[in-house]
PDB file of N, CA and C in Angstrom:
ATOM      1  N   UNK A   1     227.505-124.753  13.767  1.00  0.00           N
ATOM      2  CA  UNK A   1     227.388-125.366  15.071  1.00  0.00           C
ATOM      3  C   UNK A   1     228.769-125.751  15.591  1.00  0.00           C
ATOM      4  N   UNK A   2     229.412-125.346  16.825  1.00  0.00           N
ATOM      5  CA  UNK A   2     230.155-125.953  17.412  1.00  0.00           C
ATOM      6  C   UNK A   2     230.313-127.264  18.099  1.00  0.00           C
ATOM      7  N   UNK A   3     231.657-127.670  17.389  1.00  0.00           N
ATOM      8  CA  UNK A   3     231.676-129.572  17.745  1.00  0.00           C
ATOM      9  C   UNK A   3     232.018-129.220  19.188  1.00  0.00           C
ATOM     10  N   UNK A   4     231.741-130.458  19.918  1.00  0.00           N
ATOM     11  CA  UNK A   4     232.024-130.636  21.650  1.00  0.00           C
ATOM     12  C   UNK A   4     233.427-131.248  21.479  1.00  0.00           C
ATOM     13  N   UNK A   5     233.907-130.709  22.239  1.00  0.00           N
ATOM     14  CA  UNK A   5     235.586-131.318  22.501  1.00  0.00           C
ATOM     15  C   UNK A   5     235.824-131.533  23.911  1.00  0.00           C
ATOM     16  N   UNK A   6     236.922-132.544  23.909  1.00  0.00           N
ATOM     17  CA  UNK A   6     237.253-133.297  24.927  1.00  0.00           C
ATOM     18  C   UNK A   6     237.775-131.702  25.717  1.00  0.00           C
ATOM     19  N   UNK A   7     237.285-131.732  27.147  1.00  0.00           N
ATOM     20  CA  UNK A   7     237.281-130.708  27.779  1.00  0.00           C
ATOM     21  C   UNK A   7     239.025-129.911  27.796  1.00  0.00           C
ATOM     22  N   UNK A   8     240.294-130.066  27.874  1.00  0.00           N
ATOM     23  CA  UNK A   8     241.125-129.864  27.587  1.00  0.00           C
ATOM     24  C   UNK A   8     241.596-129.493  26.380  1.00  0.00           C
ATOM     25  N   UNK A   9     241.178-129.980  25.068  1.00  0.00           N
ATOM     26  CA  UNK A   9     240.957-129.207  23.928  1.00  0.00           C
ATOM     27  C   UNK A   9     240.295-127.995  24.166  1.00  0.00           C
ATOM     28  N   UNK A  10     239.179-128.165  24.902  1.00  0.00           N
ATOM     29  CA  UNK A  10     238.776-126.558  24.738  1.00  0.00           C
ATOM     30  C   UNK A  10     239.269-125.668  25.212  1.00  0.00           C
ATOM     31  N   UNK A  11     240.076-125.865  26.681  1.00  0.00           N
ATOM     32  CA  UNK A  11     240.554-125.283  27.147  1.00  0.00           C
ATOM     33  C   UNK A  11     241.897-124.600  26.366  1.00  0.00           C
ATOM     34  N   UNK A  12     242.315-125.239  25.360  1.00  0.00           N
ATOM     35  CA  UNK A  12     243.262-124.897  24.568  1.00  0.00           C
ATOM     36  C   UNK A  12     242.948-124.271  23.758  1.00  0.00           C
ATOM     37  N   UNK A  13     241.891-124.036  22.780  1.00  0.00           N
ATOM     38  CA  UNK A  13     240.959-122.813  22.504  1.00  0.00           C
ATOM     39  C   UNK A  13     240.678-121.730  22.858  1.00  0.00           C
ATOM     40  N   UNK A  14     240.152-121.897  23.953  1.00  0.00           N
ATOM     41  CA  UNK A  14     239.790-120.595  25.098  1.00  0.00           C
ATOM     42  C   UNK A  14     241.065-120.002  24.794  1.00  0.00           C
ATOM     43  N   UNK A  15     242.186-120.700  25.893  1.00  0.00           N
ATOM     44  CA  UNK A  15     243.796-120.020  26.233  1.00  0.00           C
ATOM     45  C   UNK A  15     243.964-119.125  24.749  1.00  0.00           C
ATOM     46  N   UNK A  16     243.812-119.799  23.896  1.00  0.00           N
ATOM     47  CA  UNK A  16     244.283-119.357  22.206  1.00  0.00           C
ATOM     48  C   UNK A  16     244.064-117.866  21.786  1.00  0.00           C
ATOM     49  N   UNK A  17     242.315-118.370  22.214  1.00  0.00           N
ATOM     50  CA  UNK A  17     241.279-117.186  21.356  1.00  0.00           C
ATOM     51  C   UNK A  17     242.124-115.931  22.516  1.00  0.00           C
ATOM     52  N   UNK A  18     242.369-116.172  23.875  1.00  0.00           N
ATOM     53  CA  UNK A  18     242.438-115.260  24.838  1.00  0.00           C
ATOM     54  C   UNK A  18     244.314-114.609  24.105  1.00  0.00           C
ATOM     55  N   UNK A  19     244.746-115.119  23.943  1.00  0.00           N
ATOM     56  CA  UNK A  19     246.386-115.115  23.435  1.00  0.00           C
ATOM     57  C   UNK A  19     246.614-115.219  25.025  1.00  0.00           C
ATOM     58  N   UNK A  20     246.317-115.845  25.694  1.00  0.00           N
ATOM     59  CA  UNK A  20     247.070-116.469  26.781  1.00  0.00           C
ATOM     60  C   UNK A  20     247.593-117.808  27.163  1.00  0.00           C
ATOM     61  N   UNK A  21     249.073-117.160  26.517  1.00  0.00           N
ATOM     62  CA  UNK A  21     250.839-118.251  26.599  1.00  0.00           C
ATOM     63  C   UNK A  21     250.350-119.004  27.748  1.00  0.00           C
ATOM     64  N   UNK A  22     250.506-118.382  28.550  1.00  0.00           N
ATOM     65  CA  UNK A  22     250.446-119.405  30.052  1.00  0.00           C
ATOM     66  C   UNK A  22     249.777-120.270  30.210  1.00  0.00           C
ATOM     67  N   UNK A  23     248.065-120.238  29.910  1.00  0.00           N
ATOM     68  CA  UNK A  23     247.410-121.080  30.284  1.00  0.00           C
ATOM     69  C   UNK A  23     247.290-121.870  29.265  1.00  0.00           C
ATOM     70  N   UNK A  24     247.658-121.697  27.941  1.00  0.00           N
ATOM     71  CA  UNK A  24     247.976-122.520  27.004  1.00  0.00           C
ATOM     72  C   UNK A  24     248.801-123.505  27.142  1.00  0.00           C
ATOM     73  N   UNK A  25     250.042-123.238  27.293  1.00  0.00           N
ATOM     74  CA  UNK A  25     251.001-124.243  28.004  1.00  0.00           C
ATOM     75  C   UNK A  25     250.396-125.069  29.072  1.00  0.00           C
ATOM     76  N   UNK A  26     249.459-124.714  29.631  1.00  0.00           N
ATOM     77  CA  UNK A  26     249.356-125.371  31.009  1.00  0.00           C
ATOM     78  C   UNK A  26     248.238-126.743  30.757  1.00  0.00           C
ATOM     79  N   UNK A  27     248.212-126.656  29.512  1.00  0.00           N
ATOM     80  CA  UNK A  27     247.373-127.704  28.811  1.00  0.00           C
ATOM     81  C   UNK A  27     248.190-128.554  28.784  1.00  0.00           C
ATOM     82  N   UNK A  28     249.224-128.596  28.733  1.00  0.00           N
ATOM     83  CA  UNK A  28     250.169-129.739  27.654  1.00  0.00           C
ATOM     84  C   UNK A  28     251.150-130.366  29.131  1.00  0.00           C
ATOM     85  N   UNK A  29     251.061-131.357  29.056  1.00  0.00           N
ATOM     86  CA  UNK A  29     251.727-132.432  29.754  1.00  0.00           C
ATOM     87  C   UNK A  29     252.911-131.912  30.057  1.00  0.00           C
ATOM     88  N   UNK A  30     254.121-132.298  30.914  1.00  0.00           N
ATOM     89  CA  UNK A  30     255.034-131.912  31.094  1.00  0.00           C
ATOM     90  C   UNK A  30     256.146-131.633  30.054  1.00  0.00           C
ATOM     91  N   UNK A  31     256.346-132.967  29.699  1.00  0.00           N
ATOM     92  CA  UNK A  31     257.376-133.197  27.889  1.00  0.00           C
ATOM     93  C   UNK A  31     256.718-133.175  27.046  1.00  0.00           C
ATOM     94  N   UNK A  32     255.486-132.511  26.503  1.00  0.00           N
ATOM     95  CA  UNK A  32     255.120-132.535  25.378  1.00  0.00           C
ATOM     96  C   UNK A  32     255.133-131.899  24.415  1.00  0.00           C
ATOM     97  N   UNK A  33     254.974-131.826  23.031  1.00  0.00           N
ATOM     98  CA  UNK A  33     255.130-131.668  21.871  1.00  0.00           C
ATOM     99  C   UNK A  33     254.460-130.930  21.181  1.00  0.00           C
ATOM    100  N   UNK A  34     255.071-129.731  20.447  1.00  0.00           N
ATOM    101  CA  UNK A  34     254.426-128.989  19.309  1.00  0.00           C
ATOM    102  C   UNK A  34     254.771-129.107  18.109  1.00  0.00           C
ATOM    103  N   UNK A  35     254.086-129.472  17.077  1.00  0.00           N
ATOM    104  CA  UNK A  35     254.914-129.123  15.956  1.00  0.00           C
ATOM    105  C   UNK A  35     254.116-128.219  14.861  1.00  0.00           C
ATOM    106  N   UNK A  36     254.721-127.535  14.684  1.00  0.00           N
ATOM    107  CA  UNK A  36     253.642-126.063  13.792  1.00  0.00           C
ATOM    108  C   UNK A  36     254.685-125.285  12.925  1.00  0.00           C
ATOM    109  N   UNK A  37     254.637-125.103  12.094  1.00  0.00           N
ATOM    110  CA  UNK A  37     255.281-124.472  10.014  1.00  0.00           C
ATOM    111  C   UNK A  37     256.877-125.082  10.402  1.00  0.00           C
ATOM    112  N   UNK A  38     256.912-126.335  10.548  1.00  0.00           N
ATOM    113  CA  UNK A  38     258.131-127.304  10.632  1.00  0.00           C
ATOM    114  C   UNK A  38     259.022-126.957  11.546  1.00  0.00           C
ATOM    115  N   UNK A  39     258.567-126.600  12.931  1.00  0.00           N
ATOM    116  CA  UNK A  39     259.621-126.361  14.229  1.00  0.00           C
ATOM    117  C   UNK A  39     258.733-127.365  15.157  1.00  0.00           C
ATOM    118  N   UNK A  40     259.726-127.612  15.763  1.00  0.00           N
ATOM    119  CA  UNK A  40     259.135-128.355  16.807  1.00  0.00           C
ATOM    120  C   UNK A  40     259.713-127.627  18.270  1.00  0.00           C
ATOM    121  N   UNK A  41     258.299-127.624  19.280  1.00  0.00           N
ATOM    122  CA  UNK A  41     258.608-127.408  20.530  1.00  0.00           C
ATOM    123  C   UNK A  41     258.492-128.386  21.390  1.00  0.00           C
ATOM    124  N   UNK A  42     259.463-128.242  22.564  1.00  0.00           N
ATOM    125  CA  UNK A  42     259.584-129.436  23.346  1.00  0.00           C
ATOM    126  C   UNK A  42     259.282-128.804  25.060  1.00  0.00           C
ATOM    127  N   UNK A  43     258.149-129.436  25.600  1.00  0.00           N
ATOM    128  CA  UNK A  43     258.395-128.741  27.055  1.00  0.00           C
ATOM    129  C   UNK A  43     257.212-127.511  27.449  1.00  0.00           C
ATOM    130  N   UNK A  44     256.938-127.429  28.786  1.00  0.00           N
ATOM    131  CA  UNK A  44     255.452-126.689  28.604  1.00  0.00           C
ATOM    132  C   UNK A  44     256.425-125.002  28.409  1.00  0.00           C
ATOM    133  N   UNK A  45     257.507-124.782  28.659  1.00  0.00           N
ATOM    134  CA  UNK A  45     258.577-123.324  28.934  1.00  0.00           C
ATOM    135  C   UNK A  45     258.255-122.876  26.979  1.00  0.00           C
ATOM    136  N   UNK A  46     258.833-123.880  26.297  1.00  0.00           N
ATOM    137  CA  UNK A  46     258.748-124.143  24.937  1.00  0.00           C
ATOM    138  C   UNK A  46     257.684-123.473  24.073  1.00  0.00           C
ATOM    139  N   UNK A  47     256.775-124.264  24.681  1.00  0.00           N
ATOM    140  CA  UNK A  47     255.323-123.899  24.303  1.00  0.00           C
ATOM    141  C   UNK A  47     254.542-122.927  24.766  1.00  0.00           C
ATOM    142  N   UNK A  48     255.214-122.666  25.718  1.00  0.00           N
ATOM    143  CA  UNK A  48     254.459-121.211  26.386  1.00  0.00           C
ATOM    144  C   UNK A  48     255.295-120.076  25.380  1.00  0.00           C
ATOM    145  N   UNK A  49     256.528-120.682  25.309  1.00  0.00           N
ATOM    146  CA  UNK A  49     257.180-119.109  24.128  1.00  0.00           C
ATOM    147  C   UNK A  49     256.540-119.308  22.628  1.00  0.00           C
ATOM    148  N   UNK A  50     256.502-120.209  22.154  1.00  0.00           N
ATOM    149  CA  UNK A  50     255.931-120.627  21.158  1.00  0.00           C
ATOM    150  C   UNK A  50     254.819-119.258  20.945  1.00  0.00           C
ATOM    151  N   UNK A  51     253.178-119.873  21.880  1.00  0.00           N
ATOM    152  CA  UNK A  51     252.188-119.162  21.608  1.00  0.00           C
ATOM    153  C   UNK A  51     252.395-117.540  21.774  1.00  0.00           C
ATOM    154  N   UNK A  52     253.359-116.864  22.577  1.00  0.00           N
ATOM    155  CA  UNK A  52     253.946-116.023  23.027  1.00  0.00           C
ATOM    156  C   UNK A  52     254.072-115.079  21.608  1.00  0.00           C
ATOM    157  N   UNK A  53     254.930-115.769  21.161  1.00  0.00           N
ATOM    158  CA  UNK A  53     255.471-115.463  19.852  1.00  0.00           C
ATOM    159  C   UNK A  53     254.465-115.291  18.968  1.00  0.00           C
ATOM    160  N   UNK A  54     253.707-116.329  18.624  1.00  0.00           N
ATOM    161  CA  UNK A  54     252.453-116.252  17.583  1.00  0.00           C
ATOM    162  C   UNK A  54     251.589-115.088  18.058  1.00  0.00           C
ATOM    163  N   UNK A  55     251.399-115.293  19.220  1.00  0.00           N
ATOM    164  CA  UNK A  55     250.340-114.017  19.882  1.00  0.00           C
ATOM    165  C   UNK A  55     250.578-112.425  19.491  1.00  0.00           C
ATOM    166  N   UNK A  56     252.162-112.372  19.558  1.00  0.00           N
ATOM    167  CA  UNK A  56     252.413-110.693  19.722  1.00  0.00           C
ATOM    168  C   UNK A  56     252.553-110.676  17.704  1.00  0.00           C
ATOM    169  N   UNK A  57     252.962-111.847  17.189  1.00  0.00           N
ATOM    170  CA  UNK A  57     253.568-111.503  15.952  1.00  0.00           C
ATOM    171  C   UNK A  57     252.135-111.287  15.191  1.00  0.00           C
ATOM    172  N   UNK A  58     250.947-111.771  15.187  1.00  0.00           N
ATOM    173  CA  UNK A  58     250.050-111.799  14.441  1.00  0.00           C
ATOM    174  C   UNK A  58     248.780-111.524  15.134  1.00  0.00           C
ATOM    175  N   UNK A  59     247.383-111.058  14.806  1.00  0.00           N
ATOM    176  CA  UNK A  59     246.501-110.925  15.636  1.00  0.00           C
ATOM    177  C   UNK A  59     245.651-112.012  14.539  1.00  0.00           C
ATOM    178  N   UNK A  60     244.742-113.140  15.089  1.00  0.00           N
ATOM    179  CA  UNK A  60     244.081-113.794  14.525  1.00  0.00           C
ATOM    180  C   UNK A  60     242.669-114.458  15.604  1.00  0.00           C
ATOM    181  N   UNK A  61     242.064-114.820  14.829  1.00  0.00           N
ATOM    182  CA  UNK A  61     241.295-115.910  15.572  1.00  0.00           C
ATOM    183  C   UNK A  61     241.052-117.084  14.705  1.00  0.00           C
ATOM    184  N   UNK A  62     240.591-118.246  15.536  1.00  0.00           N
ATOM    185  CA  UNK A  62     240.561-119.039  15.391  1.00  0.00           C
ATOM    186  C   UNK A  62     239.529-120.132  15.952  1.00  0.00           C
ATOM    187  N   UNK A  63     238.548-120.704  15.229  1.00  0.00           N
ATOM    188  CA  UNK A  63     237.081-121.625  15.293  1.00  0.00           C
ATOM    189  C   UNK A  63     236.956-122.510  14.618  1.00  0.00           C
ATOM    190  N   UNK A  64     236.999-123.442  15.821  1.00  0.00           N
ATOM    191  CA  UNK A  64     236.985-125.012  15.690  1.00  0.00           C
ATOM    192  C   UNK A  64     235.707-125.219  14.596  1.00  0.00           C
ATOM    193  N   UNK A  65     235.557-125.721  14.012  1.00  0.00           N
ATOM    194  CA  UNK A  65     234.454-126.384  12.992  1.00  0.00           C
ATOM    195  C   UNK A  65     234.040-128.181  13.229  1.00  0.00           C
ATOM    196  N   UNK A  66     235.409-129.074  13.240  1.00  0.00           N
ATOM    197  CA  UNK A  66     234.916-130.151  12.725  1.00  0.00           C
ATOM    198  C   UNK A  66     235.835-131.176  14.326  1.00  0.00           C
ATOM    199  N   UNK A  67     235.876-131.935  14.744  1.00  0.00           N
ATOM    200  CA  UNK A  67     236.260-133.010  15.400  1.00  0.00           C
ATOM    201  C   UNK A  67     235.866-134.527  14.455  1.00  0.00           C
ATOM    202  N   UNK A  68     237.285-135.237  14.551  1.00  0.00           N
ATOM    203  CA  UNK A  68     236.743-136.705  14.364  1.00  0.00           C
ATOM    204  C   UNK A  68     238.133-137.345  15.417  1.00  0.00           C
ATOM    205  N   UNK A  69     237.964-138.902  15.259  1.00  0.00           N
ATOM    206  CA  UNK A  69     239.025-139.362  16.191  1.00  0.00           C
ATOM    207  C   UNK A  69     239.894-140.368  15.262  1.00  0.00           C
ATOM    208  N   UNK A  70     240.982-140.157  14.617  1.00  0.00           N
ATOM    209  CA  UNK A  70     241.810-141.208  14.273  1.00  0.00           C
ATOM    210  C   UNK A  70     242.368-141.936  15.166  1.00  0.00           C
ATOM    211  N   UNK A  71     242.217-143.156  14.715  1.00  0.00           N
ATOM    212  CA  UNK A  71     243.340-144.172  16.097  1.00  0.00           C
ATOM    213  C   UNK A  71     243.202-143.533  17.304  1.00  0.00           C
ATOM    214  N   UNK A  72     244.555-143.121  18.164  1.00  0.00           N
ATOM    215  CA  UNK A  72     244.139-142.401  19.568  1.00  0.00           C
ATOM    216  C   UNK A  72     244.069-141.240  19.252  1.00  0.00           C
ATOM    217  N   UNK A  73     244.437-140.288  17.791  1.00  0.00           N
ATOM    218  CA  UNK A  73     244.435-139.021  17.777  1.00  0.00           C
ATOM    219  C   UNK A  73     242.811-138.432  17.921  1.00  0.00           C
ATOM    220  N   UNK A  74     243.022-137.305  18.416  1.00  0.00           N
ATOM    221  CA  UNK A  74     242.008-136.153  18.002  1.00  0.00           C
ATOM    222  C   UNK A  74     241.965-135.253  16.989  1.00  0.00           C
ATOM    223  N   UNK A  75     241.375-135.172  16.008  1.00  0.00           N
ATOM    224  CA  UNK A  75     241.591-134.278  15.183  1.00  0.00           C
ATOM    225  C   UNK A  75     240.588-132.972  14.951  1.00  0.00           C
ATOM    226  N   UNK A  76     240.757-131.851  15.262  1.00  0.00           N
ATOM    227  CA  UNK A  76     240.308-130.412  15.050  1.00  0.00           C
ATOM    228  C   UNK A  76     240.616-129.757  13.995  1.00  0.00           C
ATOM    229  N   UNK A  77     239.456-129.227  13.292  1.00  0.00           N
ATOM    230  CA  UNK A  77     239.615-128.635  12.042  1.00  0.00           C
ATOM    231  C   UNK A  77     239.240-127.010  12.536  1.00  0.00           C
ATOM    232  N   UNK A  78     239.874-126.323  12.407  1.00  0.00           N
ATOM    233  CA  UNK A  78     239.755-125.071  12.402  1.00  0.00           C
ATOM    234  C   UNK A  78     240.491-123.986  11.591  1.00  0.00           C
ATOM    235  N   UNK A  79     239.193-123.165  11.343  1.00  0.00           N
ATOM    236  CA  UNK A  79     239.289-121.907  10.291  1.00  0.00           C
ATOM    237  C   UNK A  79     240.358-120.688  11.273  1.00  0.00           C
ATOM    238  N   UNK A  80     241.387-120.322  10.673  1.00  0.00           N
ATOM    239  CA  UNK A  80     242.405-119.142  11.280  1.00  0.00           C
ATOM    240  C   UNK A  80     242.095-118.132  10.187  1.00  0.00           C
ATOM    241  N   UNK A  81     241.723-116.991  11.030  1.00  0.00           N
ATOM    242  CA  UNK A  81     241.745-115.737   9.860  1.00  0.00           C
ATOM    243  C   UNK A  81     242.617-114.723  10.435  1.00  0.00           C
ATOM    244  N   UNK A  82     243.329-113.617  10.189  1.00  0.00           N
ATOM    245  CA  UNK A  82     244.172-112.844  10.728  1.00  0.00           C
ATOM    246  C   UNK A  82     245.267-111.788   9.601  1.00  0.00           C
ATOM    247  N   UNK A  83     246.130-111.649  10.411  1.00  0.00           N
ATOM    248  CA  UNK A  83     246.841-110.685   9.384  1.00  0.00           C
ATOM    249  C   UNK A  83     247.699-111.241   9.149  1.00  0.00           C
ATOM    250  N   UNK A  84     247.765-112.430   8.577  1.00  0.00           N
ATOM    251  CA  UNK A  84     249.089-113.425   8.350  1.00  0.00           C
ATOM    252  C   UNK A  84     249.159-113.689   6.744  1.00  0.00           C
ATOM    253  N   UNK A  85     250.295-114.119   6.104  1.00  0.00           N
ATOM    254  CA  UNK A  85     250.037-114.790   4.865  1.00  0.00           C
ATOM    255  C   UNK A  85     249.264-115.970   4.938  1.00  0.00           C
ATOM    256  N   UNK A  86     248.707-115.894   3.399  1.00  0.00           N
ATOM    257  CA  UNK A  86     247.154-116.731   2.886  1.00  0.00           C
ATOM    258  C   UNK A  86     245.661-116.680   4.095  1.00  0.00           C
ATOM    259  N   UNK A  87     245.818-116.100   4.600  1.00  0.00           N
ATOM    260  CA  UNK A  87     244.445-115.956   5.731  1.00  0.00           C
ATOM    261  C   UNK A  87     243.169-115.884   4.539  1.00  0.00           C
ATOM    262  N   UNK A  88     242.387-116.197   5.130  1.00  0.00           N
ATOM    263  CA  UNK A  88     241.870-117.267   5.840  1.00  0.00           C
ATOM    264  C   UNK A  88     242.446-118.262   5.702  1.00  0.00           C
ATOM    265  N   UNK A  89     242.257-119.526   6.607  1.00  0.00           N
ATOM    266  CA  UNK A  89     242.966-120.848   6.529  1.00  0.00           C
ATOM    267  C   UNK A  89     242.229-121.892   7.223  1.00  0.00           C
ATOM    268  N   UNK A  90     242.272-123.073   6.684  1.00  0.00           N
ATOM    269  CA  UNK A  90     241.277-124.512   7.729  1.00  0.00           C
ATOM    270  C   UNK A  90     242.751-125.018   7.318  1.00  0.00           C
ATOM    271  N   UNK A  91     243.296-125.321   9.221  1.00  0.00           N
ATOM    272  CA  UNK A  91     244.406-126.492   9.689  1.00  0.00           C
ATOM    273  C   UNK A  91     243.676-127.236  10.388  1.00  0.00           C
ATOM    274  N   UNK A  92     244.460-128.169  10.284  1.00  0.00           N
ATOM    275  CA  UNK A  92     244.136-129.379  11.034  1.00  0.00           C
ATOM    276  C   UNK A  92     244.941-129.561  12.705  1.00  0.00           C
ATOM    277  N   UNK A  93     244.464-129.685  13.779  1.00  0.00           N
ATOM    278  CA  UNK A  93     245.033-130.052  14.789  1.00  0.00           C
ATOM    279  C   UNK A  93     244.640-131.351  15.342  1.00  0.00           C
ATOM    280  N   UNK A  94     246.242-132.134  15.049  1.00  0.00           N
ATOM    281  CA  UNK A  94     246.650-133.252  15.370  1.00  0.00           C
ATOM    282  C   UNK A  94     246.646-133.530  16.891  1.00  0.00           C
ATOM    283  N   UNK A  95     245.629-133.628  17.836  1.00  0.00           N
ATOM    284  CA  UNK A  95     246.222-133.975  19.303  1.00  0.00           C
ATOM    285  C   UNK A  95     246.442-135.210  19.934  1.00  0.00           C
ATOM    286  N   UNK A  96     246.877-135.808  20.775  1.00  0.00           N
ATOM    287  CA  UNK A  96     247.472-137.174  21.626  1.00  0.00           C
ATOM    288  C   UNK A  96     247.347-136.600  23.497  1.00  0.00           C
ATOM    289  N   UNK A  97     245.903-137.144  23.589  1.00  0.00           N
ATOM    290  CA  UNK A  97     246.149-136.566  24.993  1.00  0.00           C
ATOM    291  C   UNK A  97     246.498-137.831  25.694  1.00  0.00           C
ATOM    292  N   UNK A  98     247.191-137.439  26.812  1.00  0.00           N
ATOM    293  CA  UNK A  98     247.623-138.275  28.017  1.00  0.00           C
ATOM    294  C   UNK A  98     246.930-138.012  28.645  1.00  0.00           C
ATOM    295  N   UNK A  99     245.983-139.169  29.718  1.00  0.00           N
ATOM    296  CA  UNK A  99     245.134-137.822  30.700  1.00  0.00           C
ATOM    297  C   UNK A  99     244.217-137.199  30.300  1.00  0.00           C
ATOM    298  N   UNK A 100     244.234-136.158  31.395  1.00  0.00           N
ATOM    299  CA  UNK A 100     243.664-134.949  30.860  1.00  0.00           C
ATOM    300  C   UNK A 100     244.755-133.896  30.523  1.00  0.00           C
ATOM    301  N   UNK A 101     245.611-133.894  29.602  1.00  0.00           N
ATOM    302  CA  UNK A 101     246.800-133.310  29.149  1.00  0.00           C
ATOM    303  C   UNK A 101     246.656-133.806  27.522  1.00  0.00           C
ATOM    304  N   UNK A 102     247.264-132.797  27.218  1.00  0.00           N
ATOM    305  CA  UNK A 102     247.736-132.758  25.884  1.00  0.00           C
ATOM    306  C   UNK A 102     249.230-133.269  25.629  1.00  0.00           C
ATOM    307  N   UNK A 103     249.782-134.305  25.227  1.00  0.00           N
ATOM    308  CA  UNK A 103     250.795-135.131  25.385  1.00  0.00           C
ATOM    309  C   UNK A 103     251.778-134.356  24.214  1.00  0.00           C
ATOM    310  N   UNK A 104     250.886-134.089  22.327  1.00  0.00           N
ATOM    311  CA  UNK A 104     251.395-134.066  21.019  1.00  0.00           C
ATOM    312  C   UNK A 104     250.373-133.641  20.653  1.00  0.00           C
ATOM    313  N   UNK A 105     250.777-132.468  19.855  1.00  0.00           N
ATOM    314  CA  UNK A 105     249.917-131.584  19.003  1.00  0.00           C
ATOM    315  C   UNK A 105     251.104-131.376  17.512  1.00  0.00           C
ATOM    316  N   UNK A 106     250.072-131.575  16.815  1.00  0.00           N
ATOM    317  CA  UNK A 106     250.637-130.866  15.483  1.00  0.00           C
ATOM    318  C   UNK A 106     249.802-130.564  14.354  1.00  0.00           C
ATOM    319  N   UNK A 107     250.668-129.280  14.219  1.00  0.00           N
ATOM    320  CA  UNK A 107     249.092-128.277  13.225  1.00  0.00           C
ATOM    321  C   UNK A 107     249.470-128.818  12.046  1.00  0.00           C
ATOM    322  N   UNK A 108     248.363-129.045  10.894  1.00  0.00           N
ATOM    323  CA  UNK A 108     249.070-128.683   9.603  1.00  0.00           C
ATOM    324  C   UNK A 108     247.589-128.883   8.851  1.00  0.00           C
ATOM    325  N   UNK A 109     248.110-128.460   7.317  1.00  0.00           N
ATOM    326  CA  UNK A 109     247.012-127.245   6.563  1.00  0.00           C
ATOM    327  C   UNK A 109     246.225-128.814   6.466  1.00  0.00           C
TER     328      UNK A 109
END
């Protein structure tokens, strides 16, 4: 069963599953934050190259499973399978929305 997410999370899903950079970025607040296999991106330009990059370098998908809420975070558990090293995989996505924006995201296993 798919968990319900705060409507902007999903939209960051969608953008994902689609490998579309643009509208991915267009989630995330003006100055906000990526941090994913210990780089950090700064800026929606950032983050639009970011997914850019992940998109052309690997073909994967990716399904949300679990939501809970720490403190103000959001947390998303989702299974990545693809042609990457160790695939399959359940990361965790760390989010901080501002708004309806995504302020801080950070993946990790």
């Amino acid at each position: 069963m798919k968990p319900e997410l705060p409507n902007v999370i999903e939209q960051y899903f969608s953008a994902d599953k689609k490998g579309n950079a643009q509208a991915l970025s267009e989630c995330f607040a003006d100055g906000a934050i990526v941090v994913d296999e210990g780089n950090t991106y700064t800026g929606r330009e950032a983050i639009r190259q970011w997914m850019a990059n992940a998109s052309t370098q690997y073909s994967y998908t990716v399904e949300p499973f679990s939501v809970t809420e720490e403190g103000e975070r959001t947390i998303v558990t989702s299974r990545l399978v693809g042609n990457f090293p160790g695939s399959p995989v359940d990361l965790r996505y760390l989010f901080l929305l501002q708004g309806d924006k995504i302020a801080e995201l950070e993946i990790v296993p």
